[in-house]
N, C-alpha and C. Protein backbone atom coordinates (compact mmCIF):
# COMPACT_ATOMS: atom_id res chain seq x y z
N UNK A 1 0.85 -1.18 0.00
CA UNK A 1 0.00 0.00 0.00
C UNK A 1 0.89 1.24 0.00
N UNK A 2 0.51 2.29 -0.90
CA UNK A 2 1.14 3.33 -0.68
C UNK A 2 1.39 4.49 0.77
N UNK A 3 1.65 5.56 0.59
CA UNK A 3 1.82 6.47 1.62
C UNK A 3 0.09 7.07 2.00
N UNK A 4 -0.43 7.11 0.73
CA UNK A 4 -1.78 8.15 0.83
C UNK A 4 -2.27 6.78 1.23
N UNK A 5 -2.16 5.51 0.61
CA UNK A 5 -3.66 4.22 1.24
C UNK A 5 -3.20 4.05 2.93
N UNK A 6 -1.95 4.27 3.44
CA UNK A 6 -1.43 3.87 4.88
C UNK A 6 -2.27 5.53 5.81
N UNK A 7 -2.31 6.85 5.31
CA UNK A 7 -2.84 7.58 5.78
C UNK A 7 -4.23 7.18 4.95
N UNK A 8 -4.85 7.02 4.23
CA UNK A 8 -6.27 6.52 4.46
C UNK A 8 -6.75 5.68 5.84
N UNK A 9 -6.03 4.81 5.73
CA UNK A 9 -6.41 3.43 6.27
C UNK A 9 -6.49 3.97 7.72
N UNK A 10 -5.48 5.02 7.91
CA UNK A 10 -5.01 5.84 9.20
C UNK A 10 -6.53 6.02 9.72
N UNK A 11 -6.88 6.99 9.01
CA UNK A 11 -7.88 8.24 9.18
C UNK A 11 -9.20 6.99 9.21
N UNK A 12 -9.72 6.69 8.44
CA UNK A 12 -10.66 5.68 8.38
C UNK A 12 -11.11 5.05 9.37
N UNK A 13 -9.54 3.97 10.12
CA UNK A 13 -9.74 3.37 11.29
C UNK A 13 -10.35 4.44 12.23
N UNK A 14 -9.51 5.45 12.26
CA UNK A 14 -9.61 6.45 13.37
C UNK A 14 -11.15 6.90 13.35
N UNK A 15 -11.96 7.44 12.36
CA UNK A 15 -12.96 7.98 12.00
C UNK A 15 -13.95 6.50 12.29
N UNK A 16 -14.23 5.19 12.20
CA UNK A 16 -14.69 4.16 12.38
C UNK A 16 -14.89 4.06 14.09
N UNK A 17 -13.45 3.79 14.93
CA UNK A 17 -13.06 3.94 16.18
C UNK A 17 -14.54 5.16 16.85
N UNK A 18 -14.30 6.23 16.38
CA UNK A 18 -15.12 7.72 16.99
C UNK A 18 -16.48 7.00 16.47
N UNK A 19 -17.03 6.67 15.71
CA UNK A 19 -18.29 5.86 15.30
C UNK A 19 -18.62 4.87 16.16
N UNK A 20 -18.11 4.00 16.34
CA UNK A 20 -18.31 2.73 17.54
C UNK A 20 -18.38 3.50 18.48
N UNK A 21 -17.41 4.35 19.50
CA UNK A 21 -17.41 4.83 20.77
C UNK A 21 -18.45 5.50 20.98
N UNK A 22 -19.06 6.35 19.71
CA UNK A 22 -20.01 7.60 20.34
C UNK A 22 -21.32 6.52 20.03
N UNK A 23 -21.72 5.58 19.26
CA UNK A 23 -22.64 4.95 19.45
C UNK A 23 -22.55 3.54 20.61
N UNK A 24 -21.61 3.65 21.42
CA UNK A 24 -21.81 2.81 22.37
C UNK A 24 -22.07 4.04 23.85
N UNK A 25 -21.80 4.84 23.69
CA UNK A 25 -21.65 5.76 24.12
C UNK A 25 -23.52 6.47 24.49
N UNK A 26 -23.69 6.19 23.35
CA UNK A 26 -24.92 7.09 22.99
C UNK A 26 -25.99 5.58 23.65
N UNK A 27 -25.77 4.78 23.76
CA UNK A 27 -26.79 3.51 24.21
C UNK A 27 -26.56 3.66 25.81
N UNK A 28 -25.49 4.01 26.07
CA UNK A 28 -25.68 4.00 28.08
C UNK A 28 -26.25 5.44 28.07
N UNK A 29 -25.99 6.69 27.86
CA UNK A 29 -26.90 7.57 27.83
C UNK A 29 -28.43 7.98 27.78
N UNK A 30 -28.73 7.38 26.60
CA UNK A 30 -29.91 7.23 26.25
C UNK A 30 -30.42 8.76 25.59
N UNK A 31 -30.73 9.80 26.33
CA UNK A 31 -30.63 10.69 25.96
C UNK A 31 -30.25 11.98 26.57
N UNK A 32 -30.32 13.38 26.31
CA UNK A 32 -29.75 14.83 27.00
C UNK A 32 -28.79 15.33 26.12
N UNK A 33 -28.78 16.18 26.58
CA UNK A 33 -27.60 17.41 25.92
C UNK A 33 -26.29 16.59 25.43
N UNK A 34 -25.67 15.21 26.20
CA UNK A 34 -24.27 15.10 25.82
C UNK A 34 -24.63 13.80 24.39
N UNK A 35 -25.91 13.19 24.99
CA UNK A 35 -25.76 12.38 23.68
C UNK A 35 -26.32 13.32 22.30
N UNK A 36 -26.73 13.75 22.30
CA UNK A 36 -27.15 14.84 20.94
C UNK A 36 -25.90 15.39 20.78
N UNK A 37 -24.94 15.73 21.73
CA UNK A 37 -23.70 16.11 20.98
C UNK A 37 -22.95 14.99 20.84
N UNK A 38 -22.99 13.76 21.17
CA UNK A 38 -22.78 12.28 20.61
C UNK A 38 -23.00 11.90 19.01
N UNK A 39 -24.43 12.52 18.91
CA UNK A 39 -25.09 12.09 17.92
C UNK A 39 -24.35 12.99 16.42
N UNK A 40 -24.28 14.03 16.62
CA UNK A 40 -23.41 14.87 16.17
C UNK A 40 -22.12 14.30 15.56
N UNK A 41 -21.44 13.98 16.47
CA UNK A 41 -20.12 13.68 16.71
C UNK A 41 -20.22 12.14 15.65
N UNK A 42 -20.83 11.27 16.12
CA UNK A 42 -20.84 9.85 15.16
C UNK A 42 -21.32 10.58 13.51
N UNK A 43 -22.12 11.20 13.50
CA UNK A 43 -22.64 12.17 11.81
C UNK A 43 -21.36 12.37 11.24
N UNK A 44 -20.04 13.19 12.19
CA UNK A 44 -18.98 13.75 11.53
C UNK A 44 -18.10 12.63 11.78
N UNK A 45 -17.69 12.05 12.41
CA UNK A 45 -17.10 10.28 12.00
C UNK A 45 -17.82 9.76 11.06
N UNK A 46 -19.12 9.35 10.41
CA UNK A 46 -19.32 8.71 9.65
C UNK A 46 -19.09 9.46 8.22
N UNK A 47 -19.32 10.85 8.23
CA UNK A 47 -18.87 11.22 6.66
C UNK A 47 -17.52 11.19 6.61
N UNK A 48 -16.53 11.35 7.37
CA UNK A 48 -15.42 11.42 7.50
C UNK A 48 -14.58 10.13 6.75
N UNK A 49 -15.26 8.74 7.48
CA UNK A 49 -15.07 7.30 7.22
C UNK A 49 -15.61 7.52 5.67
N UNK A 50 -16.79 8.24 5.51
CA UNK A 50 -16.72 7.50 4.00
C UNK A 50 -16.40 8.17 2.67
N UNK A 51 -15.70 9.82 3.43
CA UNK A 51 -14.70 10.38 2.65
C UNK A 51 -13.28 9.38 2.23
N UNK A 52 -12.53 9.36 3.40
CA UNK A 52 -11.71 7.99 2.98
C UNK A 52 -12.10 7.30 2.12
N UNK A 53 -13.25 6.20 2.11
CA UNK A 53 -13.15 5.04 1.46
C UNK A 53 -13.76 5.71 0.34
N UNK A 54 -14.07 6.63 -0.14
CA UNK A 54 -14.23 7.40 -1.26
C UNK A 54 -12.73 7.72 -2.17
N UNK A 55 -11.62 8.03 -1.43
CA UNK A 55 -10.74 8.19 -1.80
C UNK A 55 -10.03 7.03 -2.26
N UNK A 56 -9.95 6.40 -1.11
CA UNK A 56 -8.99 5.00 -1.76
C UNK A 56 -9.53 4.06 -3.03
N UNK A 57 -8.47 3.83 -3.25
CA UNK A 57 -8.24 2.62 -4.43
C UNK A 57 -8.34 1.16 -4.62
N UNK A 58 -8.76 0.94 -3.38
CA UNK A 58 -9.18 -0.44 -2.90
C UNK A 58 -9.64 -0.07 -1.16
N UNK A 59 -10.46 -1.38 -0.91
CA UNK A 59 -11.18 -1.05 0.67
C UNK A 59 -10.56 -1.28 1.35
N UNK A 60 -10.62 -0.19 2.54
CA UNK A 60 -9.87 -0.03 3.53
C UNK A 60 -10.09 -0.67 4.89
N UNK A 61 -11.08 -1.62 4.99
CA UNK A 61 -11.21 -2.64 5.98
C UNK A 61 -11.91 -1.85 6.80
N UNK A 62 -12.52 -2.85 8.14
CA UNK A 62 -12.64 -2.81 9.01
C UNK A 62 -11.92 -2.69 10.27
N UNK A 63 -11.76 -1.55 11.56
CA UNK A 63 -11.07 -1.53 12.70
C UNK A 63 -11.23 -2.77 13.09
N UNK A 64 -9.81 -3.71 13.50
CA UNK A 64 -9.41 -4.95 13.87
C UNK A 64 -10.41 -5.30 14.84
N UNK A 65 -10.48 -6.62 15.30
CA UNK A 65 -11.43 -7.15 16.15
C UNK A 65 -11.00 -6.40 17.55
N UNK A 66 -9.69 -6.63 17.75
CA UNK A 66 -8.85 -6.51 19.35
C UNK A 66 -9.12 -5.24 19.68
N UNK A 67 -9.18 -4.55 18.80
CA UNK A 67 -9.06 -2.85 19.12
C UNK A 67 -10.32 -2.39 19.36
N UNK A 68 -11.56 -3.02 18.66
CA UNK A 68 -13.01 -2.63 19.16
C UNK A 68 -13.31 -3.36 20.30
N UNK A 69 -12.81 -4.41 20.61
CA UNK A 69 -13.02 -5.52 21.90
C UNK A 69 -12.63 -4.40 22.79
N UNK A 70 -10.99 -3.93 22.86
CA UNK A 70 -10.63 -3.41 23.99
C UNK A 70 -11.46 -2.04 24.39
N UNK A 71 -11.58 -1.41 23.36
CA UNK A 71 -12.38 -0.03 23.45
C UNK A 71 -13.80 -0.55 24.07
N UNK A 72 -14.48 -1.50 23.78
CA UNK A 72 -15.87 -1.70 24.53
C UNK A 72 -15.23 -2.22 25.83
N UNK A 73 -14.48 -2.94 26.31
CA UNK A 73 -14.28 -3.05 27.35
C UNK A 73 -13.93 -2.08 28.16
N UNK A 74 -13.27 -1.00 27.86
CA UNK A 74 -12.92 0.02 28.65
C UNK A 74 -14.14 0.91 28.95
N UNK A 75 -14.97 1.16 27.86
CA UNK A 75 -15.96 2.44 28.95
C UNK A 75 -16.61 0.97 29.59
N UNK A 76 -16.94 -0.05 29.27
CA UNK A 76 -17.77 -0.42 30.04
C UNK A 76 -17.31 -0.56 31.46
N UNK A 77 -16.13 -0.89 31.58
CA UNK A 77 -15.24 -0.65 33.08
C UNK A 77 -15.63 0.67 33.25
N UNK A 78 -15.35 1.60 32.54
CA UNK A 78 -15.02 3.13 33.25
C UNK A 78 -16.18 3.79 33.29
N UNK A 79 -17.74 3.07 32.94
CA UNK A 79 -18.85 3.51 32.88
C UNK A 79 -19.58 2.71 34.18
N UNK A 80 -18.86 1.79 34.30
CA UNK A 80 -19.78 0.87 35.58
C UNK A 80 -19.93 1.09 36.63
N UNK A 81 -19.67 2.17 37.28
CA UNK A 81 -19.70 2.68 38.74
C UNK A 81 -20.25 4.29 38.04
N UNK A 82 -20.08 5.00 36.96
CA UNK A 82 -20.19 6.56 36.83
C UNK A 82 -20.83 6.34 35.36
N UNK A 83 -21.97 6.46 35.31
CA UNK A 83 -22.34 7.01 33.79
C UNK A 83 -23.28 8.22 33.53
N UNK A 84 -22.29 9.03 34.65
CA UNK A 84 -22.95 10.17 34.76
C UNK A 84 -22.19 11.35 33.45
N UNK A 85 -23.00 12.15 32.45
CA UNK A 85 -22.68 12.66 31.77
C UNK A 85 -21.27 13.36 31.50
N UNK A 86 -20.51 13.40 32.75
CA UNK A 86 -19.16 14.67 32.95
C UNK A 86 -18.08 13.30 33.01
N UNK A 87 -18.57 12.65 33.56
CA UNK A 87 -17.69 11.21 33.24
C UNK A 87 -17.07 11.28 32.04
N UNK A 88 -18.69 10.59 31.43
CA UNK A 88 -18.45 10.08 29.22
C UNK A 88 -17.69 11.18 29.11
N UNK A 89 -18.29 12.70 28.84
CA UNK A 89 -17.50 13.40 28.51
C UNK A 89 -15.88 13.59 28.96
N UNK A 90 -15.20 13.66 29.96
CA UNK A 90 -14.32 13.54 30.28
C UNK A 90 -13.61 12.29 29.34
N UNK A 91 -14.16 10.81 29.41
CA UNK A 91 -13.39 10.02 29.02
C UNK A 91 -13.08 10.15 27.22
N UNK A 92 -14.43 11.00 26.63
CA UNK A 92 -13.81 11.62 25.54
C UNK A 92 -13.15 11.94 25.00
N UNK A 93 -12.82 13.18 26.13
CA UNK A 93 -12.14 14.10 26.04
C UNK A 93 -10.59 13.57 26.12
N UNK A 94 -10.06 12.46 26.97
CA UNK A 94 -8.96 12.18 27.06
C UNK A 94 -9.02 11.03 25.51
N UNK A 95 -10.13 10.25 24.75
CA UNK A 95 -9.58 9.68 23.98
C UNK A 95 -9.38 10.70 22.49
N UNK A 96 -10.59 11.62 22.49
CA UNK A 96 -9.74 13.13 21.59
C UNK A 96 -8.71 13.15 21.58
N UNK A 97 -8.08 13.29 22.87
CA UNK A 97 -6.62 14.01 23.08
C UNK A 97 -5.40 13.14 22.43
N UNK A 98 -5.53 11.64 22.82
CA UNK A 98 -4.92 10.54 22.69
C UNK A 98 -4.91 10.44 21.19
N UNK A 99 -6.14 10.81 20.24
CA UNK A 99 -6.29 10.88 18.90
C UNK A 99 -6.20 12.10 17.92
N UNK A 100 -5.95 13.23 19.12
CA UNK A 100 -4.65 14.23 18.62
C UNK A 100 -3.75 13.85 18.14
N UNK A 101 -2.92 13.37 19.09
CA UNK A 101 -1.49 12.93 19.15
C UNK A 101 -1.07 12.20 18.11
N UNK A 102 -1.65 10.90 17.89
CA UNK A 102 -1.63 9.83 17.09
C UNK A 102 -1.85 10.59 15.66
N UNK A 103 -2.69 11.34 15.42
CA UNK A 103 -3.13 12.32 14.02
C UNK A 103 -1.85 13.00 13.80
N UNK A 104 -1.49 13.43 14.71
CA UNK A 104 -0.21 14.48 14.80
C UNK A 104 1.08 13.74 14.03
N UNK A 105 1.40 12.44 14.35
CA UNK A 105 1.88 12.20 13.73
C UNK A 105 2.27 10.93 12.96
N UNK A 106 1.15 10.64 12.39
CA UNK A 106 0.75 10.16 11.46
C UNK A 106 1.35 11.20 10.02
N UNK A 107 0.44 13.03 10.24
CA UNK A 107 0.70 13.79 9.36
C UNK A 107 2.45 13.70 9.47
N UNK A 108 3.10 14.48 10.62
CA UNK A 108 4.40 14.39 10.24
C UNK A 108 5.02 13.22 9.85
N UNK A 109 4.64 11.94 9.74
CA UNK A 109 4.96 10.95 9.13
C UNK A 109 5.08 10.62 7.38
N UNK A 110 4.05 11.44 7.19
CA UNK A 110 3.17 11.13 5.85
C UNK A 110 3.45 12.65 4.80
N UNK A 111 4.16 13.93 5.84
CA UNK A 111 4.21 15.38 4.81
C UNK A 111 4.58 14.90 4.13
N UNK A 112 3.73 15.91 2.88
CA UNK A 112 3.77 15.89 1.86
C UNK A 112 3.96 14.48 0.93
N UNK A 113 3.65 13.89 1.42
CA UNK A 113 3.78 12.19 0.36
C UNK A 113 2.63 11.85 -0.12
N UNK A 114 1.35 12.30 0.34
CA UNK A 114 -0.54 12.36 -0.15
C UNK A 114 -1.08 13.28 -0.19
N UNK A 115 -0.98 13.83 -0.61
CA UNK A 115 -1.77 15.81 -0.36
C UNK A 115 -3.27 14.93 -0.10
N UNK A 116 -3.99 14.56 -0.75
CA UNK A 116 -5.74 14.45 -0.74
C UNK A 116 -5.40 13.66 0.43
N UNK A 117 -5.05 12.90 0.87
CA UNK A 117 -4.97 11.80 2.24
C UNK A 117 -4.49 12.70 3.11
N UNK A 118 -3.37 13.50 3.01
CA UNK A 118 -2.72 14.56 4.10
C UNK A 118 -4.18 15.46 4.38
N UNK A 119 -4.85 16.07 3.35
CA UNK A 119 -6.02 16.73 3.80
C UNK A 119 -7.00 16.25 4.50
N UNK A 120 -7.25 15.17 4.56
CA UNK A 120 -8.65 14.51 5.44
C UNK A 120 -7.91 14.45 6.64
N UNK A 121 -6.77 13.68 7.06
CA UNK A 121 -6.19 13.54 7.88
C UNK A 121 -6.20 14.82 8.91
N UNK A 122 -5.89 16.17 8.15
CA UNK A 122 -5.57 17.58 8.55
C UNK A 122 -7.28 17.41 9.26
N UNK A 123 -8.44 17.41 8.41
CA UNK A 123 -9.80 17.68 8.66
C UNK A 123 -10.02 16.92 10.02
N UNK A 124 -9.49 15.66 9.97
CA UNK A 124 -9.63 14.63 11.37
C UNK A 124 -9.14 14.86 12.53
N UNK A 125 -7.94 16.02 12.49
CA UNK A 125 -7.45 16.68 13.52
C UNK A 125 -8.02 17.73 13.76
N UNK A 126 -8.45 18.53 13.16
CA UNK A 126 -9.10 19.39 13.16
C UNK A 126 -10.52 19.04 14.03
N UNK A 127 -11.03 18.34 13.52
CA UNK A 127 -12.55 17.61 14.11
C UNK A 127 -12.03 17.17 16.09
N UNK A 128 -11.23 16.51 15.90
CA UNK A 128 -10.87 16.21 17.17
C UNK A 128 -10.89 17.09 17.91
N UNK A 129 -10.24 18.33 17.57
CA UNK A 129 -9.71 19.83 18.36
C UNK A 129 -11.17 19.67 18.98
N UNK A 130 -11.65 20.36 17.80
CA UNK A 130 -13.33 20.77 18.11
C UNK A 130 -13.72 19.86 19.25
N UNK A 131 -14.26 18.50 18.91
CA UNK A 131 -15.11 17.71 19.94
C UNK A 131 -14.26 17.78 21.25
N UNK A 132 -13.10 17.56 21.05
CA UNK A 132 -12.19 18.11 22.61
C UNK A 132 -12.80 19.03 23.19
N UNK A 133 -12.92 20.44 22.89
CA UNK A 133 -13.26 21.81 23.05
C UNK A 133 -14.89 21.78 23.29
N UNK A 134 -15.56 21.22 22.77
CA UNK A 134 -17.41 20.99 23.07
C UNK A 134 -16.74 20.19 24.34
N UNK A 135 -16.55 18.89 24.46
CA UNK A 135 -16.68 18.08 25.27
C UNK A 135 -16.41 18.66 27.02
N UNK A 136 -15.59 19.02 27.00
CA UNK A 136 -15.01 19.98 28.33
C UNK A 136 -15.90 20.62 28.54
N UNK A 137 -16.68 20.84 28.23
CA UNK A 137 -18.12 21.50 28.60
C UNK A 137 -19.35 20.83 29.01
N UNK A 138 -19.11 19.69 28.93
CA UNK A 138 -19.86 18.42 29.69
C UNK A 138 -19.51 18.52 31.13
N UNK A 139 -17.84 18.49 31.29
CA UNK A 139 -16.90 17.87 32.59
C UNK A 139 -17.38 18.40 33.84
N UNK A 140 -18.08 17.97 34.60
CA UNK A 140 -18.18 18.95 35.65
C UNK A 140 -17.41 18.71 36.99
């Protein structure tokens, strides 16, 4: 796979990942102010995911089994005593942050080697900022 299908595949997983979480997310909630900004949030992961696979040249799979296993296992640990709204949000907010980082450099990995893949990628960091920045406004 090239540089732009390895930052597809990047962004995709990543954008897939924010889809699963905010709709597992959005089922212990049920409803209020944080899942509507849940609901939100999975809308801009899902066009995001199918900007990618719009782009690529062959399909870019599915996020691995292990990695959605572990992610449902974790809020469900970190939801089982607190699934009080400032919680989710909080735990968001730290996997945003965590998917800063990882975006961060991915791009410096990838300058300039995909411009159209470097751009979604740019948009996916960008998106993160944002839901970081809403989310903290849950935290109480």
């Amino acid at each position: 796979m090239d540089h732009g299908g390895e930052l597809l595949t990047f962004v995709n997983h990543n954008a897939r990942m924010g889809m699963e979480t905010t709709a597992h997310l959005m089922d212990i909630l049920k409803d209020g102010p944080l899942y509507d900004e849940l609901m939100e949030q999975h809308k801009a992961y899902r066009t995001l995911a199918a900007k990618a696979e719009a782009q690529a040249e062959e399909p870019l799979g599915k996020v691995p089994l292990p990695a959605r296993a572990m992610s449902y296992l974790m809020i469900d640990m970190k939801t089982l005593m607190d699934r009080s709204p400032g919680n989710i949000a909080q735990m968001m907010v730290k996997g945003s942050a965590n998917g800063i980082v990882e975006i961060t450099k991915q791009l410096r990995q990838y300058e300039g080697t995909a411009p159209r893949a470097e751009s979604l990628a740019k948009e996916l960091l960008k998106m993160e900022e944002h839901h970081m920045e809403v989310l903290k406004g849950y935290i109480s």
